[in-house]
C-alpha atoms as a PDB file:
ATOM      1  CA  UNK A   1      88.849 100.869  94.221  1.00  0.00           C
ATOM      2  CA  UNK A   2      92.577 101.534  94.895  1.00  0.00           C
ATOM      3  CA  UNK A   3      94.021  99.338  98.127  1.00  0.00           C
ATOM      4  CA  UNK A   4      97.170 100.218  99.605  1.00  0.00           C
ATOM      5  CA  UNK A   5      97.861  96.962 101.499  1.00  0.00           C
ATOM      6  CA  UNK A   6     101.130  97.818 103.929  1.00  0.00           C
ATOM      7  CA  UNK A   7     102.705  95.091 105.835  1.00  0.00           C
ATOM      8  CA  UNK A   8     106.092  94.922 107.509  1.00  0.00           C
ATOM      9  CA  UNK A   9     107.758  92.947 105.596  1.00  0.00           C
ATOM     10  CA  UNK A  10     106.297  90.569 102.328  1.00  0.00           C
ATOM     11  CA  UNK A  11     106.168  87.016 103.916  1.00  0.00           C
ATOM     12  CA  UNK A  12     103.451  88.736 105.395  1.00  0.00           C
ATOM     13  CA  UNK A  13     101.090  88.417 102.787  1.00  0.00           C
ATOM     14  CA  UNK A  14     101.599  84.695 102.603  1.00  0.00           C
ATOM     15  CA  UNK A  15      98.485  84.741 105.323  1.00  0.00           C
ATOM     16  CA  UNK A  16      96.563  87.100 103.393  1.00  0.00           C
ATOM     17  CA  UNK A  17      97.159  85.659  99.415  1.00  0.00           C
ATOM     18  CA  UNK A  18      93.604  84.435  99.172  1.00  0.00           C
ATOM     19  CA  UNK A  19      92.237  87.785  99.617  1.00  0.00           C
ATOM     20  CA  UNK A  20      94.367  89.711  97.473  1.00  0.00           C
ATOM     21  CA  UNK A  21      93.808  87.306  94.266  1.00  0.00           C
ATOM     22  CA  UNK A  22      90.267  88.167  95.307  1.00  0.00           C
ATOM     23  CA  UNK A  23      90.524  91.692  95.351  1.00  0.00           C
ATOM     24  CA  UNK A  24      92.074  91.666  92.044  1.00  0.00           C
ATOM     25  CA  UNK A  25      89.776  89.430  90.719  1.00  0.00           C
ATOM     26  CA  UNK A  26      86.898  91.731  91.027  1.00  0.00           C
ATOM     27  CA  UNK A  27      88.913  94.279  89.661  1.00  0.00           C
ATOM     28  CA  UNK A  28      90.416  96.395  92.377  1.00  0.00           C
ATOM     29  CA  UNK A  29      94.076  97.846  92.095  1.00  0.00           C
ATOM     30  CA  UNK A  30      95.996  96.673  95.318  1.00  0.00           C
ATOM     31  CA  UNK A  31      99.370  97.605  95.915  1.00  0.00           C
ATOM     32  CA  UNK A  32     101.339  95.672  98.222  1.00  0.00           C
ATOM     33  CA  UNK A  33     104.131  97.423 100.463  1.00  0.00           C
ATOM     34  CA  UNK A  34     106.788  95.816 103.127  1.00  0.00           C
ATOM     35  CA  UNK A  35     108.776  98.209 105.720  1.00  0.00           C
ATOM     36  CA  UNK A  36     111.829  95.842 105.828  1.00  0.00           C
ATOM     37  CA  UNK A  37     113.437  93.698 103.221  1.00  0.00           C
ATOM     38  CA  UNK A  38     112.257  89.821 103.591  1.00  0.00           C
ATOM     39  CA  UNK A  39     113.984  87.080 104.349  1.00  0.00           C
ATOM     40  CA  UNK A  40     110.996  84.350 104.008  1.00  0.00           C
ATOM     41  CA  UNK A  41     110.161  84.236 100.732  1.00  0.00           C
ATOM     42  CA  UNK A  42     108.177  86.879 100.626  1.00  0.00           C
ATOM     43  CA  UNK A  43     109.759  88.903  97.468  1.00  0.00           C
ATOM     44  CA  UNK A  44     109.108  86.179  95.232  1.00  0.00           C
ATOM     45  CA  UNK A  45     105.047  86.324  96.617  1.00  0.00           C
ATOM     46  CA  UNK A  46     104.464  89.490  95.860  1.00  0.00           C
ATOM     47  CA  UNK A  47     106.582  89.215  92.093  1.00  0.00           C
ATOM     48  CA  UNK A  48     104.351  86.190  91.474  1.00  0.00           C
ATOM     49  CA  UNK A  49     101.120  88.020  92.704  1.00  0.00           C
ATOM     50  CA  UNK A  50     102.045  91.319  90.283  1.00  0.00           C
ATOM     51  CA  UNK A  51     102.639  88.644  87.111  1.00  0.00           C
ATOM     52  CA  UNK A  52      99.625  86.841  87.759  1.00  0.00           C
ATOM     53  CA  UNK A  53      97.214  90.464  87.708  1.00  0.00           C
ATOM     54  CA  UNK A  54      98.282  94.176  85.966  1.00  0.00           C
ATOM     55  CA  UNK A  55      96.320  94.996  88.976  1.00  0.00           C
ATOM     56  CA  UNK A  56      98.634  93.876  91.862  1.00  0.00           C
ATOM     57  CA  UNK A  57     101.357  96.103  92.387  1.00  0.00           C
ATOM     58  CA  UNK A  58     104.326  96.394  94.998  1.00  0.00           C
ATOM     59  CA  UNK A  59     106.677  98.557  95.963  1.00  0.00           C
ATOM     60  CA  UNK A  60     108.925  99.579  99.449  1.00  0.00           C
ATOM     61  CA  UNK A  61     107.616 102.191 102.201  1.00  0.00           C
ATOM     62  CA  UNK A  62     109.522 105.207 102.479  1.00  0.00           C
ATOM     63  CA  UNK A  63     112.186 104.007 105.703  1.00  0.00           C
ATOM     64  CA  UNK A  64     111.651 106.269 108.916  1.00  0.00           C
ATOM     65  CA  UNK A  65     114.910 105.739 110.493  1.00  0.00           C
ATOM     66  CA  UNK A  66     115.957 109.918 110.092  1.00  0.00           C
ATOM     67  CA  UNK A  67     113.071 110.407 111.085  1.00  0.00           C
ATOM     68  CA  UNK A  68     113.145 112.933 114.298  1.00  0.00           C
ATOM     69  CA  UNK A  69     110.290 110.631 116.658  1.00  0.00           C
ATOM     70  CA  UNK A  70     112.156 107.345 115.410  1.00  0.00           C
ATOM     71  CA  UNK A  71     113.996 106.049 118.193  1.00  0.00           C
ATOM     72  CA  UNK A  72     111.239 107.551 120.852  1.00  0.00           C
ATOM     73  CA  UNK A  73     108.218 106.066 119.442  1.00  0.00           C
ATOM     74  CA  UNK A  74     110.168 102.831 119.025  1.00  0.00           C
ATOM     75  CA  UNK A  75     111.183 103.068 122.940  1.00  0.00           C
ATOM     76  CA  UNK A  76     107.574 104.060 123.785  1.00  0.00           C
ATOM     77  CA  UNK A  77     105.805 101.229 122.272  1.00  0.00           C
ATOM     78  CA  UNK A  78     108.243  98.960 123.887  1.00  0.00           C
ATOM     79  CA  UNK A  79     108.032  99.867 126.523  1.00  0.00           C
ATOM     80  CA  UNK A  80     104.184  99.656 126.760  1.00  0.00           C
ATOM     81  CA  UNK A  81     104.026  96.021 125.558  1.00  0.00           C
ATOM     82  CA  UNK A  82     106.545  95.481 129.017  1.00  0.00           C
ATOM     83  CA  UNK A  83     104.140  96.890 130.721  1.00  0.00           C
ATOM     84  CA  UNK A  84     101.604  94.696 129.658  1.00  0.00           C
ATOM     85  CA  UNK A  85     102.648  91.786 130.347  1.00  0.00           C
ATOM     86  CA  UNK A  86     104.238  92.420 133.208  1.00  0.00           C
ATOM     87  CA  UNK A  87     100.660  92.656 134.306  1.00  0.00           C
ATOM     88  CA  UNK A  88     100.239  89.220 136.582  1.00  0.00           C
ATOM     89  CA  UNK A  89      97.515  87.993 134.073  1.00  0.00           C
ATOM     90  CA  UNK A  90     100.155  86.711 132.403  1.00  0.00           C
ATOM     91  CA  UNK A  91     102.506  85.021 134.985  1.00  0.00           C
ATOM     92  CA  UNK A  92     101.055  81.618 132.729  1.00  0.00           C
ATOM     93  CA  UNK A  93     102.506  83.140 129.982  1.00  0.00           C
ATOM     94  CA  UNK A  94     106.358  84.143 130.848  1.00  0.00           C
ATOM     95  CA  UNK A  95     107.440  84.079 127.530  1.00  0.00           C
ATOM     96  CA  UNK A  96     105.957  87.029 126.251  1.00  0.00           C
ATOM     97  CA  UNK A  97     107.489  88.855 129.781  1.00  0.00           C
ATOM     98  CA  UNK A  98     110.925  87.261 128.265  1.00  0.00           C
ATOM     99  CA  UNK A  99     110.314  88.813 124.991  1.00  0.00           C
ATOM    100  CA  UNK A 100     109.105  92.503 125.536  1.00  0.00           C
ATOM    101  CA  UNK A 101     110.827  93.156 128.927  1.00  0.00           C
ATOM    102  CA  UNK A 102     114.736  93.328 127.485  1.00  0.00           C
ATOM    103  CA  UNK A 103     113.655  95.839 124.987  1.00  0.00           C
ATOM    104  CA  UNK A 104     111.981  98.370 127.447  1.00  0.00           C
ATOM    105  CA  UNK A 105     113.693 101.458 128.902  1.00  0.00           C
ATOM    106  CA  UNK A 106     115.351 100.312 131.792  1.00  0.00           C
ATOM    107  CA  UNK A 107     113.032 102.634 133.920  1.00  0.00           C
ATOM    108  CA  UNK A 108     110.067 101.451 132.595  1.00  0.00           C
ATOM    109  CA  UNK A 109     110.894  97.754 133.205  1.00  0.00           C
ATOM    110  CA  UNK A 110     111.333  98.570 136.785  1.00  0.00           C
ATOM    111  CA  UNK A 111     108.337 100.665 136.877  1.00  0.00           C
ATOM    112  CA  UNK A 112     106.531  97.138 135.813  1.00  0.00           C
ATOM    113  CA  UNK A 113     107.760  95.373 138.488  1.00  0.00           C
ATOM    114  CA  UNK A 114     105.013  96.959 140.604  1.00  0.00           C
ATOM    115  CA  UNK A 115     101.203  97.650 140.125  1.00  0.00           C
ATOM    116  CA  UNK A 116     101.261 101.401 140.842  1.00  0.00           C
ATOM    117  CA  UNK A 117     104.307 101.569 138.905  1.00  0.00           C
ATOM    118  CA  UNK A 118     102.898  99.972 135.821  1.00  0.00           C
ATOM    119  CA  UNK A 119      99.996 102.131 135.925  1.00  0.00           C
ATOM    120  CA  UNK A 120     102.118 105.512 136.282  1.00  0.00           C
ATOM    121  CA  UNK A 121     104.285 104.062 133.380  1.00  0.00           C
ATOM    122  CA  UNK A 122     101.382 102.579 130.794  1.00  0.00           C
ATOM    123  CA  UNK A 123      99.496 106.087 131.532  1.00  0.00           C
ATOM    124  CA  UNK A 124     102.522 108.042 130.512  1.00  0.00           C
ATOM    125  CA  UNK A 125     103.338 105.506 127.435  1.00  0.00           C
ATOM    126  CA  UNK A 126      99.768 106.091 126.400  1.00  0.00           C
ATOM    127  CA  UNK A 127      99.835 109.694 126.471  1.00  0.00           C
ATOM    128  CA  UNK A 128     103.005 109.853 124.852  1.00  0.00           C
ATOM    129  CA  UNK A 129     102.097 107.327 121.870  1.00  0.00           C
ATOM    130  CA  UNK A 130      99.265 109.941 121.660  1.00  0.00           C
ATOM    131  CA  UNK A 131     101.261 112.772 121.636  1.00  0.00           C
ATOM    132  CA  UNK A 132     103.599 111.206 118.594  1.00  0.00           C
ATOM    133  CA  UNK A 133     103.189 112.826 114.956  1.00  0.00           C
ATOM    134  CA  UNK A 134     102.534 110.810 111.877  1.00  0.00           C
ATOM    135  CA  UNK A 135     106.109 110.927 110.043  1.00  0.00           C
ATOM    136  CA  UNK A 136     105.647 113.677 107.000  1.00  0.00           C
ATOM    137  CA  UNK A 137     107.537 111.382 104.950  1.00  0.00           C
ATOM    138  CA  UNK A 138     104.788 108.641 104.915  1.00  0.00           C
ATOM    139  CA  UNK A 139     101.598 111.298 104.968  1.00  0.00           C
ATOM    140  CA  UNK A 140     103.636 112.359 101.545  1.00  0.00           C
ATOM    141  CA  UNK A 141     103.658 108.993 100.499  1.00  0.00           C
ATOM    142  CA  UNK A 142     100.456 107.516 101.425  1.00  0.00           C
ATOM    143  CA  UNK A 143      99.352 110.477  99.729  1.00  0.00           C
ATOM    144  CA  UNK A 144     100.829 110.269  96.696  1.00  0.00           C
ATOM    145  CA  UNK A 145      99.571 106.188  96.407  1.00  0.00           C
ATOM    146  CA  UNK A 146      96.076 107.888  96.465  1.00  0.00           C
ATOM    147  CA  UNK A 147      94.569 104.986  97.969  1.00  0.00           C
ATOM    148  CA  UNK A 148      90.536 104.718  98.659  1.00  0.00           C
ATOM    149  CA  UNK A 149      91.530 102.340 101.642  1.00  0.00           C
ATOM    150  CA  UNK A 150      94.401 101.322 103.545  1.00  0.00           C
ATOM    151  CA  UNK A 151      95.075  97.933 105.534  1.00  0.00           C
ATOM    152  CA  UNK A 152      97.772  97.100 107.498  1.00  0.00           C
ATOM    153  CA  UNK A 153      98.983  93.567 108.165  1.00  0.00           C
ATOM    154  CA  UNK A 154     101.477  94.590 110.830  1.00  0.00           C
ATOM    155  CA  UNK A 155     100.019  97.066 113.592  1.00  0.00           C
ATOM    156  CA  UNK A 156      99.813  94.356 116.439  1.00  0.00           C
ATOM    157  CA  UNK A 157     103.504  93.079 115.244  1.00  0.00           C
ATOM    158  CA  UNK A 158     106.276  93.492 118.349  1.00  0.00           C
ATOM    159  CA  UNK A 159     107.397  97.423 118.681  1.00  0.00           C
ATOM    160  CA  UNK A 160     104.004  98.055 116.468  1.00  0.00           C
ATOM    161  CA  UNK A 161     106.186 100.018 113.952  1.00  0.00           C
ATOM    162  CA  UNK A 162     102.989 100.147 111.331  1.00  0.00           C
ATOM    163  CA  UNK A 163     101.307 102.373 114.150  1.00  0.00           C
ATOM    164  CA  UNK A 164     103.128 105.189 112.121  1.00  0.00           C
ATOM    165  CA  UNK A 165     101.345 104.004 109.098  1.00  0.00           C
ATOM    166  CA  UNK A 166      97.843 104.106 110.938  1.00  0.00           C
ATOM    167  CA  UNK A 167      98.612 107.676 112.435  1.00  0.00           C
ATOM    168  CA  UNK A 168      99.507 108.684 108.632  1.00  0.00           C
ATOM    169  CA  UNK A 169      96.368 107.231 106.779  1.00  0.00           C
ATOM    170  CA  UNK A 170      94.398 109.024 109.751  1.00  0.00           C
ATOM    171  CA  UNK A 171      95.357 112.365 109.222  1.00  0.00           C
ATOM    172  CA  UNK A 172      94.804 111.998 105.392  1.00  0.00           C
ATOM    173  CA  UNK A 173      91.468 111.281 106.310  1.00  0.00           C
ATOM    174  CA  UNK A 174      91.603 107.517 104.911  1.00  0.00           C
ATOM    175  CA  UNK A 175      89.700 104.484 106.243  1.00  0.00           C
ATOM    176  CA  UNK A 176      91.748 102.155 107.723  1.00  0.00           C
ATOM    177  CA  UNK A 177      91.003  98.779 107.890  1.00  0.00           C
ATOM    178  CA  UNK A 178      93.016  96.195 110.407  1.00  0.00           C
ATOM    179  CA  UNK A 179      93.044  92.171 109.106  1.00  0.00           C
ATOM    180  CA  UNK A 180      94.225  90.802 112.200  1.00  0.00           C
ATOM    181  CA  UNK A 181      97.305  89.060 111.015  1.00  0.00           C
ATOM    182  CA  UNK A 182      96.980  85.636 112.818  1.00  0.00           C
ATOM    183  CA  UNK A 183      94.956  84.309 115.993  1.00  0.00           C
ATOM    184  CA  UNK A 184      97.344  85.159 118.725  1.00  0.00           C
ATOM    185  CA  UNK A 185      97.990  88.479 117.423  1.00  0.00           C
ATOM    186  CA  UNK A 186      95.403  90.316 119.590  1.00  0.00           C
ATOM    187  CA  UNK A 187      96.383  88.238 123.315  1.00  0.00           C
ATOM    188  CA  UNK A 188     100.608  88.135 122.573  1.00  0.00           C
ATOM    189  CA  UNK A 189     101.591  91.420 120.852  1.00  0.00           C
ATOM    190  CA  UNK A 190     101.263  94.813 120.748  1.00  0.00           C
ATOM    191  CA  UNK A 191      97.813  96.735 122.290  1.00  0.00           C
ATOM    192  CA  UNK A 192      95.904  99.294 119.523  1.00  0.00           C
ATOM    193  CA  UNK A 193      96.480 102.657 121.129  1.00  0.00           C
ATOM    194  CA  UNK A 194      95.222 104.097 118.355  1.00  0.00           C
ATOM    195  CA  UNK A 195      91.680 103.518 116.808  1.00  0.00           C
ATOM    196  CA  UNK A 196      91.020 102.552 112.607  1.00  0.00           C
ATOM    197  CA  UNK A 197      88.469 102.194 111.314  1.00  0.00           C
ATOM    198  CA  UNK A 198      87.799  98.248 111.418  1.00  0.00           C
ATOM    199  CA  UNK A 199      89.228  95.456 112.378  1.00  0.00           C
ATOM    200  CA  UNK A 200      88.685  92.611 110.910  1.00  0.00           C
ATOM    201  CA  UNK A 201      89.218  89.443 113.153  1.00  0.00           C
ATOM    202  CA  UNK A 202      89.403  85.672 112.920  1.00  0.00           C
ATOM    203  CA  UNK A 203      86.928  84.183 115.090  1.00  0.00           C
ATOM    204  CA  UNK A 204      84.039  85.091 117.483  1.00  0.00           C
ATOM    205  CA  UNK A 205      86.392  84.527 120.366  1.00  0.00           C
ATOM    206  CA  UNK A 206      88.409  87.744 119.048  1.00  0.00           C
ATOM    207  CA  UNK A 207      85.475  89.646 118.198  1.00  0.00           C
END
């Protein structure tokens, strides 16, 4: 089986190493692929997983920045994590308000300040994350890795910039499977708007 394990950036895969020696072990080909350049260490992980197998590979995702739904989809997703926790559930937990309410549209951060308004606001952000494309450039590319699976390490991650990835490995008609990067990943970032195939949690608490 061919594994196209995305993340957004390499130091990711320091949480799922285990696994991918595993993969490898019983003989599948997994290719490893960060969004950003790392800064924690991560480059040297993935070079030491690719000399340790011939069947770990790694390589950069094509960068979406021309891409024409870039800075909306960035200001949509944003913008529904304010929303979120502006919700009063999480009055206990004002850090993540600190966190995800500067990098909202201004309108949708006052929009949060009320109930009605965050419902107005999350039911437009829904429909418009929805309404968003997969970015041609990454269909092409996912494509061309001709993967039998795809996981992503970095959906749930602030500004859920692998949501592009998901959309892509969708329309390709690929499963897509979702390891849960860490335990808070699911109750302090970013809400699945969009449905994979599996996800694959760490306790019975998440499931």
């Amino acid at each position: 089986m061919r594994i196209l394990f995305c993340a957004r950036h390499f130091g990711a895969f320091r949480n799922y190493e285990p696994a991918i020696r595993a993969l490898a072990g019983r003989g599948h080909q997994v290719h490893l692929t960060g969004d950003v350049p790392d800064v924690l260490g991560g480059q040297a992980l993935v070079e030491r997983l690719a000399a340790e197998s011939p069947l770990v590979t790694w390589s950069m995702a094509p960068p979406l920045d021309l891409w024409r739904w870039h800075h909306l989809s960035r200001h949509v997703r944003n913008g529904l994590e304010a929303v979120r926790f502006a919700d009063p559930a999480y009055d206990r937990q004002p850090k993540y308000r600190r966190r995800s309410l500067p990098k909202a549209p201004r309108l949708v951060a006052a929009l949060a300040r009320s109930g009605g308004g965050r419902a107005l606001a999350a039911a437009l952000l829904r429909a418009a994350e929805r309404g968003i494309p997969a970015p041609p450039a990454l269909v092409t590319w996912i494509r061309a890795q001709a993967p039998d699976v795809v996981l992503l390490a970095s959906v749930t991650h602030d500004g859920a910039p692998q949501m592009d990835h998901l959309k892509a490995a969708l329309t390709l008609g690929l499963p897509v499977s979702l390891p849960v990067y860490s335990w808070d990943h699911l109750s302090g970032k970013a809400v699945l708007h969009v449905t994979p195939s599996q996800v694959l949690v760490w306790n019975d608490t998440q499931r």
